[in-house]
Protein backbone atom coordinates (compact mmCIF):
# COMPACT_ATOMS: atom_id res chain seq x y z
CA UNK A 1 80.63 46.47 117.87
CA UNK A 2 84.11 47.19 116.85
CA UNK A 3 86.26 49.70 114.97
CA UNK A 4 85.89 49.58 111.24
CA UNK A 5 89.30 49.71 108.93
CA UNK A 6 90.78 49.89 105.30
CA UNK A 7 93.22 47.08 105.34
CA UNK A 8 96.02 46.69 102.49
CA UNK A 9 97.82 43.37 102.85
CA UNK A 10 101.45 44.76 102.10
CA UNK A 11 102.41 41.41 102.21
CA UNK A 12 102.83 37.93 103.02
CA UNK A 13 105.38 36.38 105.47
CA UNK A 14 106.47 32.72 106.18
CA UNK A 15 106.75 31.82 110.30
CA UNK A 16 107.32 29.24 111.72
CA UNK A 17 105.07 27.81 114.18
CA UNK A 18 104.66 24.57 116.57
CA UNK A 19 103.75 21.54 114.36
CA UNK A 20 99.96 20.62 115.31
CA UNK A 21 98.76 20.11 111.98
CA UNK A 22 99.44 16.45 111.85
CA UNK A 23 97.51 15.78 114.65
CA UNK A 24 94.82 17.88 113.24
CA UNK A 25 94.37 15.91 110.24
CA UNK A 26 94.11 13.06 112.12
CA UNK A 27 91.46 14.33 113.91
CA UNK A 28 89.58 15.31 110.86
CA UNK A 29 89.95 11.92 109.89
CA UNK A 30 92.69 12.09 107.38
CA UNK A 31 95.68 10.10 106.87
CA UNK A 32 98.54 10.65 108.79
CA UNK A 33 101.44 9.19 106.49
CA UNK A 34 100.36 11.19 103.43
CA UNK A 35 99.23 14.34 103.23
CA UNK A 36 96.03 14.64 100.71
CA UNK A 37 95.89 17.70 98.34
CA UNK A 38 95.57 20.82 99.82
CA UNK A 39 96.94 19.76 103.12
CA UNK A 40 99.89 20.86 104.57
CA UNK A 41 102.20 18.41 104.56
CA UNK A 42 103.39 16.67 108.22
CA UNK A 43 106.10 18.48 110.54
CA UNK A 44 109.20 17.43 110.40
CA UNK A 45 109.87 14.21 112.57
CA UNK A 46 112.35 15.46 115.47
CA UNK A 47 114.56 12.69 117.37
CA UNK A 48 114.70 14.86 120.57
CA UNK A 49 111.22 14.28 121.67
CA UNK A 50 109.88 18.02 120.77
CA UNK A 51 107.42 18.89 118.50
CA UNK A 52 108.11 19.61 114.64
CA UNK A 53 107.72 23.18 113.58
CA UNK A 54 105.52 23.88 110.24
CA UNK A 55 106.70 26.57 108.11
CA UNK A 56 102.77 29.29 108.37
CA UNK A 57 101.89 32.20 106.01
CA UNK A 58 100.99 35.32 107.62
CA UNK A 59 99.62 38.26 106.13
CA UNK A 60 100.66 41.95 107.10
CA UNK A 61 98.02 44.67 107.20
CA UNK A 62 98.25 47.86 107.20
CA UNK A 63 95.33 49.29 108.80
CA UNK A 64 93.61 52.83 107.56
CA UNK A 65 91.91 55.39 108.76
CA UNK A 66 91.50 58.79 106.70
CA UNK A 67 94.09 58.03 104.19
CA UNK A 68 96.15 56.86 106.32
CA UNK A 69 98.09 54.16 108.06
CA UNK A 70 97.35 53.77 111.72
CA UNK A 71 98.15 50.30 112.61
CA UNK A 72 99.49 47.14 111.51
CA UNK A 73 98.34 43.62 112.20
CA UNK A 74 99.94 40.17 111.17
CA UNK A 75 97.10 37.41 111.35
CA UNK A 76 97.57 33.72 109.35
CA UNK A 77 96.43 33.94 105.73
CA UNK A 78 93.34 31.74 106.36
CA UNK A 79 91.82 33.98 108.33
CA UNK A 80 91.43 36.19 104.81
CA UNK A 81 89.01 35.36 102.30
CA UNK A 82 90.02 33.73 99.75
CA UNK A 83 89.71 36.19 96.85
CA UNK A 84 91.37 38.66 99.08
CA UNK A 85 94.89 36.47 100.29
CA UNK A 86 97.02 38.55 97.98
CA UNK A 87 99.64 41.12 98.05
CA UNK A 88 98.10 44.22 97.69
CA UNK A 89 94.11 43.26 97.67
CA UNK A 90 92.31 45.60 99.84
CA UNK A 91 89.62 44.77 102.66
CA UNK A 92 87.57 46.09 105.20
CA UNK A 93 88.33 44.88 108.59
CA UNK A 94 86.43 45.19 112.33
CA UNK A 95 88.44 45.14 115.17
CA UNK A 96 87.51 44.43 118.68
CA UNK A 97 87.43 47.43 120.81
CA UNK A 98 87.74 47.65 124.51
CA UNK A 99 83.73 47.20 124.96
CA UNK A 100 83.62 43.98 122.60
CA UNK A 101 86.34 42.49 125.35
CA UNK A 102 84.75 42.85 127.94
CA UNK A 103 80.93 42.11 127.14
CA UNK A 104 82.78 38.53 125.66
CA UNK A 105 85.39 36.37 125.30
CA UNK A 106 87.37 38.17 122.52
CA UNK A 107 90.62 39.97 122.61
CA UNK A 108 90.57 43.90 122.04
CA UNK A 109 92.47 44.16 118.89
CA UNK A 110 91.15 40.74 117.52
CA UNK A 111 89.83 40.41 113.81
CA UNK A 112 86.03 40.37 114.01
CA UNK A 113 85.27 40.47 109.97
CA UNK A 114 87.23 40.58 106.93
CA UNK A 115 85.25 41.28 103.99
CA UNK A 116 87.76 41.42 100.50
CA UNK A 117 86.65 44.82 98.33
CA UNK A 118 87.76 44.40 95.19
CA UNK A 119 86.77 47.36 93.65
CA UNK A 120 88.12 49.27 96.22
CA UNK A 121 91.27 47.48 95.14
CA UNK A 122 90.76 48.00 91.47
CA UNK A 123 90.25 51.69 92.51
CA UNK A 124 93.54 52.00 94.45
CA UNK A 125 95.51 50.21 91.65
CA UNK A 126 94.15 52.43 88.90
CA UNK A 127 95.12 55.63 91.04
CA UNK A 128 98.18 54.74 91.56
CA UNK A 129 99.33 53.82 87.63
CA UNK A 130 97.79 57.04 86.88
CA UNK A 131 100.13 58.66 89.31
CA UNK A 132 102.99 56.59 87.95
CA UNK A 133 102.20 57.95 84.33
CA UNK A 134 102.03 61.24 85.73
CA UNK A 135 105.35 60.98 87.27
CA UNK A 136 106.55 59.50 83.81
CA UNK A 137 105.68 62.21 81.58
CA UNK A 138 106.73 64.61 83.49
CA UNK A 139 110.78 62.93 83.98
CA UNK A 140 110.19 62.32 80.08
CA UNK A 141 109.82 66.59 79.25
CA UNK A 142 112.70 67.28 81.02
């Protein structure tokens, strides 16, 4: 049933990656000259016969255990929810073990659930300016 994780996206990366989305809004039925809002907008038009590239966010995560960072994992931002697709938000995260592969179809190591905590965040944030204060008071005395 998977491995369960704290995951802090540390932060958000542009990639490039092969340009599909054009004919992907086509295929949803939407117009392939101009991009409607919220889509991304068409690859760039290449003369040499290849593919465009789109420019793709990707989020970093690094993965928790105990207090402490164990792994990290890039996946595309809208694989996130929503709420949670922002430096710094916390979620908890299943992975696929080495049983979920091979009872199915999914890759061990593959996202199975992302669920954004945002008190959990609020938590983490509130420890950490208390630290900082800490910290503060104490350069301030000497």
């Amino acid at each position: 049933m998977g491995t369960s994780y704290t995951a802090v996206l540390d932060r958000i990366v542009e990639a490039e990656s092969e340009g599909e989305r054009a004919s992907e809004s086509e295929d949803r039925g939407g117009d392939s000259t101009e991009p409607s809002s919220g889509e991304q907008p068409k690859p760039e038009e290449r003369t040499d016969g290849e593919p465009g590239r789109d420019r793709v966010e990707l989020a970093v995560l690094l993965l928790e255990a105990d207090g402490e960072v164990v792994d990290e994992r890039t996946v595309p931002v809208d694989r996130l929810p929503v709420d949670g697709a922002h430096e710094g938000a916390v979620l908890e995260v299943v992975v696929a073990d080495d049983e979920d592969a091979d009872e199915t179809d999914i890759e061990a190591g593959a996202l199975l659930e992302v669920t954004y905590d945002p008190e959990r965040e609020r938590d983490r944030r509130d420890r950490a300016q208390d630290r900082f204060d800490r910290l503060s008071e104490r350069l301030s005395d000497e």
